[in-house]
Structure formats: C-alpha cells, structure tokens
Protein backbone atom coordinates (compact mmCIF):
# COMPACT_ATOMS: atom_id res chain seq x y z
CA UNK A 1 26.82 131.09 -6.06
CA UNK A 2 28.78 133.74 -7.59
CA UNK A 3 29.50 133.87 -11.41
CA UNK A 4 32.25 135.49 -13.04
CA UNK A 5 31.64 139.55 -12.81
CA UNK A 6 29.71 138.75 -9.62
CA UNK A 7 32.64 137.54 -7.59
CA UNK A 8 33.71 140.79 -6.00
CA UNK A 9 35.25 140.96 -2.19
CA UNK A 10 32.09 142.45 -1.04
CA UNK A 11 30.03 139.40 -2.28
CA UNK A 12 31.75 137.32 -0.84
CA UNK A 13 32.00 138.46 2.55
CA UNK A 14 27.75 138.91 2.32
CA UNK A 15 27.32 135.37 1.58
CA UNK A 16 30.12 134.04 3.80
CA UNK A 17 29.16 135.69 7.03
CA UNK A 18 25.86 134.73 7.99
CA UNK A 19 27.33 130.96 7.59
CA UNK A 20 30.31 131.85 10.05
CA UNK A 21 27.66 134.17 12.59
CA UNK A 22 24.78 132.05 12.32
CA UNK A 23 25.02 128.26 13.78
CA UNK A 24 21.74 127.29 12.00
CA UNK A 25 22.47 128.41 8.90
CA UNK A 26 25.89 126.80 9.03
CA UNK A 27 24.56 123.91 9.75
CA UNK A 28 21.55 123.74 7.01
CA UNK A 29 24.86 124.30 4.72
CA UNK A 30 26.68 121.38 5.65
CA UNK A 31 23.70 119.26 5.68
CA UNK A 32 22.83 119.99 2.22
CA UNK A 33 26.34 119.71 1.61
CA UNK A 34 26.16 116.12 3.05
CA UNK A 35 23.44 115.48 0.55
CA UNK A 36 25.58 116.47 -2.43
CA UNK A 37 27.83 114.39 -1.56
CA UNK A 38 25.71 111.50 -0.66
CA UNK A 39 24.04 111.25 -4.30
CA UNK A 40 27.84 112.04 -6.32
CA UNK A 41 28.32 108.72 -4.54
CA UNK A 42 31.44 107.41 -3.84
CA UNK A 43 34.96 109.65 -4.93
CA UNK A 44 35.43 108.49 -9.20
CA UNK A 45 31.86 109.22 -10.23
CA UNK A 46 33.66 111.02 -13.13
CA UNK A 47 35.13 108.02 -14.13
CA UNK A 48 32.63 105.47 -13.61
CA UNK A 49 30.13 107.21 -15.68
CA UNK A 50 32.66 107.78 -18.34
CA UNK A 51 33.21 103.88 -18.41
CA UNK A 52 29.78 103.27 -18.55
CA UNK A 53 29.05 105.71 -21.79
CA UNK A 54 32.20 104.16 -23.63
CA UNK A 55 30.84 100.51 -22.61
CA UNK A 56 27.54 101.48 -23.95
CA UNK A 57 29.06 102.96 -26.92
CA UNK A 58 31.05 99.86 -27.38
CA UNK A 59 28.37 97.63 -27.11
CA UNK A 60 26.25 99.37 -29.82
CA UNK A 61 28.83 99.36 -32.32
CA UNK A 62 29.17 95.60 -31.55
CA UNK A 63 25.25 94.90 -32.43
C-alpha cells in the first residue's frame, strides 16, 4: 500500500514486479484477494449496511 507522498513511479514498479516475475507471489495475491472479496460479500455491501443502520435507527426512535 502506498499513501499519498509515497506513491512515486519507483514505488510502484518495486511492489508491482515481484507480483508480475514471481508466479507464487502472484498467486498468494490473488488468493488473499479472493478472501477480500469473499467476506465484502456479495457486490452492495455499502448499501445493505447503510439500510441496516437507518432501520436500526428507525426502530429506536420508534420505541
């Protein structure tokens, strides 16, 4: 991860290469990439959670 002043041409290239020269690496990448995207859940995660917090909101203004 680079953060703002850190994001430099340089950087990048030092943390993109070993993914593009090294198969395992790659890999271990997109696997924990998988994983990421297994516990967001399904695409509108965003949203649902948003619902949820207004409907919980809701609810306690209601009691």
């Amino acid at each position: 991860e680079l953060l703002q002043d850190a994001v430099a041409p340089d950087a990048i290239v030092s943390l993109v290469e070993p993914l593009l020269s090294d198969v395992e690496k790659n890999e271990a990448m997109r696997s924990e990439l998988r994983e990421v995207r297994h516990k967001l859940g399904e695409p509108g995660a965003v949203k649902r959670v948003a619902h949820l917090v207004y409907n919980l909101g809701k609810e306690k203004c209601n009691e």
